[in-house]
Structure formats: structure tokens, C-alpha cells
Protein backbone atom coordinates (compact mmCIF):
# COMPACT_ATOMS: atom_id res chain seq x y z
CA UNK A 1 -0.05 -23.65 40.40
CA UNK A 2 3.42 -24.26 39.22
CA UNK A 3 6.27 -24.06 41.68
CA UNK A 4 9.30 -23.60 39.32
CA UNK A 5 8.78 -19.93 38.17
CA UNK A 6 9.55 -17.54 41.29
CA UNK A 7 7.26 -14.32 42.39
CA UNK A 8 7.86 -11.35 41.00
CA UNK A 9 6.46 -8.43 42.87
CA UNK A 10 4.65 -5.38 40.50
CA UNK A 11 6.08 -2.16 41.27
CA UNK A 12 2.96 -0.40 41.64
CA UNK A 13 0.07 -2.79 42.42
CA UNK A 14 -2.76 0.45 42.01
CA UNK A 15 -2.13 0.99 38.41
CA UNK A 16 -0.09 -0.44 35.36
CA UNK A 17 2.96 -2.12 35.59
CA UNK A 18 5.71 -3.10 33.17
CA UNK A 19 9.43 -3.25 32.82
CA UNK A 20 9.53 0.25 31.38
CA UNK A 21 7.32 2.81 33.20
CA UNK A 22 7.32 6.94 32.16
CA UNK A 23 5.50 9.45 33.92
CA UNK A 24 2.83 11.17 31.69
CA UNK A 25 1.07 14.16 33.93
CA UNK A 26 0.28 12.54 37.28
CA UNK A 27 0.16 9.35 35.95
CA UNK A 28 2.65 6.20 35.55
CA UNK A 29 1.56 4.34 32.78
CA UNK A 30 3.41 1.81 30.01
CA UNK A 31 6.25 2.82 27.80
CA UNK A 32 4.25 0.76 25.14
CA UNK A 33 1.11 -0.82 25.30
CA UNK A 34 -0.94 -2.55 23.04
CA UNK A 35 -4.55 -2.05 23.51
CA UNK A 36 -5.27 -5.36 21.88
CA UNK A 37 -2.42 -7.28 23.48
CA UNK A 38 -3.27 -10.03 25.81
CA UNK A 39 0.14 -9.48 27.63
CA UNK A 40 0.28 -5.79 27.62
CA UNK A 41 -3.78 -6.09 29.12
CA UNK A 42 -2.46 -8.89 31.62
CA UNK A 43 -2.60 -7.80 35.53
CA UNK A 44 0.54 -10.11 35.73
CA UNK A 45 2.58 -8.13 33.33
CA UNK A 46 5.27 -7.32 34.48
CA UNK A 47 5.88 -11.15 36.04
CA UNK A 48 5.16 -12.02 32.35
CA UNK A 49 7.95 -9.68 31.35
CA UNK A 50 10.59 -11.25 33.89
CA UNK A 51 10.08 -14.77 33.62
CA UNK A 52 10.30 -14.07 29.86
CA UNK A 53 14.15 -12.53 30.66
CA UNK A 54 14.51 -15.33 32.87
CA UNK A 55 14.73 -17.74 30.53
CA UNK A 56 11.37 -18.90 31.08
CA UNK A 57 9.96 -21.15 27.83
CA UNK A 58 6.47 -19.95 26.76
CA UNK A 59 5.26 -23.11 27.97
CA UNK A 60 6.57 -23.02 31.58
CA UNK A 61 4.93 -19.58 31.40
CA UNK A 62 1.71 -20.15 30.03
CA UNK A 63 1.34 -23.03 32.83
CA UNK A 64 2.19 -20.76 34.95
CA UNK A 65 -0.49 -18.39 34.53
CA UNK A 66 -3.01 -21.10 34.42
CA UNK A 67 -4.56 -20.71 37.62
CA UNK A 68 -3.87 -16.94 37.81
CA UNK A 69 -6.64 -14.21 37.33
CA UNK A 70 -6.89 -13.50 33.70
CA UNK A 71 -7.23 -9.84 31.97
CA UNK A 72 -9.73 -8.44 30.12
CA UNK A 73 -8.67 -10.09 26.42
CA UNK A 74 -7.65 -13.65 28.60
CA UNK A 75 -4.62 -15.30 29.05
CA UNK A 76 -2.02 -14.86 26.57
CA UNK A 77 -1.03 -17.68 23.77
CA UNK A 78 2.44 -18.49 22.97
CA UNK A 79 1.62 -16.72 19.76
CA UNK A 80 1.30 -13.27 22.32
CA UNK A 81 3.98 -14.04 23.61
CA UNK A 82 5.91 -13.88 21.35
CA UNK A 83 4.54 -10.57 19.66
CA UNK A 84 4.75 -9.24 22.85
CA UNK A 85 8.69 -10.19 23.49
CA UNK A 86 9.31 -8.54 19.72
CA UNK A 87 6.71 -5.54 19.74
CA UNK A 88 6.37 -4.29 23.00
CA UNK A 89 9.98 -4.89 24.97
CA UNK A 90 12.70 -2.56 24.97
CA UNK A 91 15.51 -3.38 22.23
CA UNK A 92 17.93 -4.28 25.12
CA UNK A 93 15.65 -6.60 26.14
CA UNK A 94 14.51 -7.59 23.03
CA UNK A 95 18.40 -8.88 22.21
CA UNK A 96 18.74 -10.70 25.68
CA UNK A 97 14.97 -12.43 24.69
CA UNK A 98 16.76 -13.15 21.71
CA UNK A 99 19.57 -15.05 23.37
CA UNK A 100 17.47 -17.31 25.31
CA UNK A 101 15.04 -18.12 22.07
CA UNK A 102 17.74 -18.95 20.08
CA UNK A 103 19.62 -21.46 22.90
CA UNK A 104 16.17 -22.84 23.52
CA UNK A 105 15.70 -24.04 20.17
CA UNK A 106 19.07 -25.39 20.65
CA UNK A 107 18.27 -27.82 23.53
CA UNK A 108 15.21 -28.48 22.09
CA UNK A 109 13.20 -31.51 24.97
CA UNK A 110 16.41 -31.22 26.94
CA UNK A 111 15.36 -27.81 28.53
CA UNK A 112 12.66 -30.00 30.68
CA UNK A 113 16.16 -30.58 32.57
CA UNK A 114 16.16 -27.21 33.06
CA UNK A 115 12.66 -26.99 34.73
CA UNK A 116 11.30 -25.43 31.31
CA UNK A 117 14.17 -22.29 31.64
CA UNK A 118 17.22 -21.61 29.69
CA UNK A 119 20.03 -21.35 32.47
CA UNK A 120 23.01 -23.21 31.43
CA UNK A 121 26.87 -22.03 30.18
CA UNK A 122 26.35 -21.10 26.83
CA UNK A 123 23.41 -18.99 27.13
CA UNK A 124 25.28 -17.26 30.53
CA UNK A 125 28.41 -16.68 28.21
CA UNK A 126 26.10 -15.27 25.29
CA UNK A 127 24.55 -12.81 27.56
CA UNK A 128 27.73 -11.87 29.20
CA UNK A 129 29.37 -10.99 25.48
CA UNK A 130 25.59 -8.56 25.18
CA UNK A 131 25.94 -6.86 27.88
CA UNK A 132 29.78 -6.25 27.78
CA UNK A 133 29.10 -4.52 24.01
CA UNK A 134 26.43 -3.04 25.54
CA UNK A 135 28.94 -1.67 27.93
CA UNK A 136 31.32 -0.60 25.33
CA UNK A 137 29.24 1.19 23.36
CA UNK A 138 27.90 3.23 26.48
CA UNK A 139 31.76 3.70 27.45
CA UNK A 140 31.42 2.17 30.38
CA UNK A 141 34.37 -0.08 29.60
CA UNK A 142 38.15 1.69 29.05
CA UNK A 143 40.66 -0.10 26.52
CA UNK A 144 44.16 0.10 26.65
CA UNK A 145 46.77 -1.13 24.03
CA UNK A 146 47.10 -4.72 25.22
CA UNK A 147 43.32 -5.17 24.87
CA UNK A 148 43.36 -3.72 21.58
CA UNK A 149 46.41 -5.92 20.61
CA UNK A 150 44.78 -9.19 22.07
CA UNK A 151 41.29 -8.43 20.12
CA UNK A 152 43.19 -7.86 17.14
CA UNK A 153 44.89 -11.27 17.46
CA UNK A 154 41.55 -13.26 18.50
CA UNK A 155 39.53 -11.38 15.38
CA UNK A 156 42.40 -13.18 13.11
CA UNK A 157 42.05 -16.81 14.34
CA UNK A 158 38.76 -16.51 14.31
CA UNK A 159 38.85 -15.37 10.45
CA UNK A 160 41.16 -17.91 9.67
CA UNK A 161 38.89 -21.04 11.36
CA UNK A 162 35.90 -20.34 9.25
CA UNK A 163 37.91 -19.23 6.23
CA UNK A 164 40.32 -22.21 5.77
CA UNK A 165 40.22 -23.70 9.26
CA UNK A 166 38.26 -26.55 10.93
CA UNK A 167 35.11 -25.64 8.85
CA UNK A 168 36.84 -26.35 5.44
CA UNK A 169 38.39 -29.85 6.82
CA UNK A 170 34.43 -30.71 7.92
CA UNK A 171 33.37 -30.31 4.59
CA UNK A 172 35.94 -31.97 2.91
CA UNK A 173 35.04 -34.91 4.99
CA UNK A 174 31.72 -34.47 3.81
CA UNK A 175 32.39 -34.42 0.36
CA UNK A 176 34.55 -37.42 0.50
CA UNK A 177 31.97 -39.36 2.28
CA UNK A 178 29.49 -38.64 -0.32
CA UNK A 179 31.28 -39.38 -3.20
CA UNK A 180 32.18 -42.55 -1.84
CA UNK A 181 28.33 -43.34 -1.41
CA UNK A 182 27.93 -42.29 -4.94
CA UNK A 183 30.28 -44.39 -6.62
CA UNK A 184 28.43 -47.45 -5.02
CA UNK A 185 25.34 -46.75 -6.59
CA UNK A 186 26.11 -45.05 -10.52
CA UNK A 187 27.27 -47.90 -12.78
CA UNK A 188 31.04 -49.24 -13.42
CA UNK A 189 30.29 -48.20 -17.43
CA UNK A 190 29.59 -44.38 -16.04
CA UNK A 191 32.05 -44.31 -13.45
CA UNK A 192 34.70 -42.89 -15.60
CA UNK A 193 33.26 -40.32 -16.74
CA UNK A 194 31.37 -39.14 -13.22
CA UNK A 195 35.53 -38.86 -12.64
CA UNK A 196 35.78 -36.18 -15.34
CA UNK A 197 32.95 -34.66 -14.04
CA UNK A 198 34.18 -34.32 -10.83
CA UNK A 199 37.66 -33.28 -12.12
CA UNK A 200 36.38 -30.26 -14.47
CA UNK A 201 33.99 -28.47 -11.22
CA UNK A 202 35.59 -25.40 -10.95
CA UNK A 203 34.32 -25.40 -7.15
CA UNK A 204 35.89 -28.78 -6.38
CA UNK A 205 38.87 -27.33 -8.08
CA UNK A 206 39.26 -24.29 -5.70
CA UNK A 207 38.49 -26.40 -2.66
CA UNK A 208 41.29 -28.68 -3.57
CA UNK A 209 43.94 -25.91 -4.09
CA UNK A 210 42.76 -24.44 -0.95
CA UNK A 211 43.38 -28.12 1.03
CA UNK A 212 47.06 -28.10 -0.61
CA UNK A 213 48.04 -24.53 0.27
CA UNK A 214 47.16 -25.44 4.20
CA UNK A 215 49.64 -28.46 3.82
């Protein structure tokens, strides 16, 4: 067995456990469950759940649960769990889950550095920024006028770096790199007239006005 996930204990080892629990008669059963889910039918749920909000790639998980009793349906495929993560998690957690797929993809074979689990700066910041909204919206978090000021002036550099900003100069680049490819390779006889071509683009047009106004 794999030493890099850590235990998680169930809260109620008698019956069904999961992150969300409700109380139906005399009974604590599954906010949602799907009968034909291999991680809802798992004994190891709710460890499932937690290593998945851990940061935990599906891999690291699924080698995880190798040597672990399996449930009635078997253990789950990255496929379930995945379906699981977007069917049968609360939103809230569904956004954090979210987070962490979306920086994994980003480090792509350098989460192995990681120990298979998304735990580095921008994924901590990322979360942060959720569950301070999160916070707002609840009104857990009071704003005075110099917070309102100082959001105001972050919202309009922001607006101005991917309007006209560092994006803009990136593409420019771009575009000037390409073109200078291109010329190599179209004919001196049709060179003049690629010129024109260029010249009469309404979109290279705009882009160039833009590029002089920031002057």
C-alpha cells in the first residue's frame, strides 16, 4: 500500500459515510448517492472524498485503493472519479475540486514532485481567493471605504493589462515574428503585393492604432 496519501478516519464506521451526511428518520445516510456509482458504493468513501480535496491526482488515488477492500460494483476508475467529483460533491466542493483539476493539468509530469498531489503556491492562492468570495457572499467578511477604493483601483489595472496592456505587446511580437517567417518563404515577385495585403486588414489596422495611442 501507498504511503503518500494519509488516513482518513469515517465518521461513522456502522453505516454510510460521506462528506455530507443528513439524518432521514433514525438513520444517517448520504446527501447523494448513486446506486450505480463505484465511489458512492465504496466502503472508503469518504477517504475517497478527502484525498480528492486534498489535491490527490486520480492516479495517486486509484493506487491507493489498490490493496484496499473493494465495494460491491469494485474499485472505482478515474472515469468514476471523476463523475463522482462533478455529480455527487457539494458545489463548494465541487469549485475547490475544480481548482486542483485545473492546476493539475497545469503541471502536467511535474506533479510526481509533488508525490502525485497538487500543493504548491498557485493552487494555495486560488483556493484562498474561493473561499474569501465564499466568505463575502455569506457576509462573513465587512468592507469599509478603503477596501472598496483599493478594489476599485486593482479591477482597473487589471482591465487595462488584458485590454491594451502586456497581452497586446505579446501579440504584436507574435505577429511580427510571423510575418517575418512569411516573407522568407512567398516569392520576391509577390512580396509587394502580400504588403498591400497586409496594409488594407482592417484588424491589423486597429491593432496598429491601438500600439500608437499607448506611445
Amino acid at each position: 500500500m501507498s504511503d503518500n496519501l494519509p488516513e482518513v478516519l469515517d465518521p461513522d464506521a456502522s453505516g454510510p459515510v460521506s462528506m455530507v451526511l443528513v439524518r432521514v428518520g433514525n438513520r444517517t445516510v448520504p446527501a447523494k448517492n448513486g446506486a450505480r456509482c463505484r465511489v458512492c458504493q465504496s466502503p472508503h468513501r469518504a477517504k475517497i472524498e478527502a484525498w480528492i480535496l486534498e489535491g490527490y491526482t486520480r492516479p495517486a488515488i486509484l493506487a491507493q485503493l489498490a490493496d484496499m477492500e473493494e465495494g460491491r460494483l469494485g474499485h472505482p476508475t478515474e472515469k468514476a472519479l471523476r463523475s463522482h467529483t462533478d455529480r455527487h460533491l457539494p458545489l463548494e466542493a465541487r469549485a475547490e475540486a475544480a481548482i486542483l483539476e485545473r492546476r493539475t493539468e497545469q503541471l502536467g509530469e511535474e506533479i510526481e514532485k509533488f508525490g502525485g498531489r497538487v500543493a504548491d503556491h498557485l493552487s494555495a492562492l486560488d483556493m484562498v481567493v474561493l473561499k474569501g468570495f465564499d466568505a463575502l457572499q455569506r457576509g462573513e467578511i465587512r468592507l469599509g471605504a478603503s477596501d472598496l477604493m483599493k478594489a476599485i483601483d486593482l479591477k482597473q489595472k487589471i482591465d487595462a493589462s488584458v485590454e491594451g496592456g502586456l497581452d497586446d505587446r505579446k501579440w504584436r511580437g507574435i505577429l511580427m515574428e510571423y510575418m517575418k517567417i512569411a516573407v522568407e518563404f512567398i516569392p520576391p515577385e509577390n512580396r509587394q503585393a502580400f504588403a498591400r495585403a497586409l496594409s488594407q486588414s482592417p484588424v491589423l489596422t486597429a491593432l496598429s492604432q491601438n500600439n500608437q495611442q499607448q506611445m
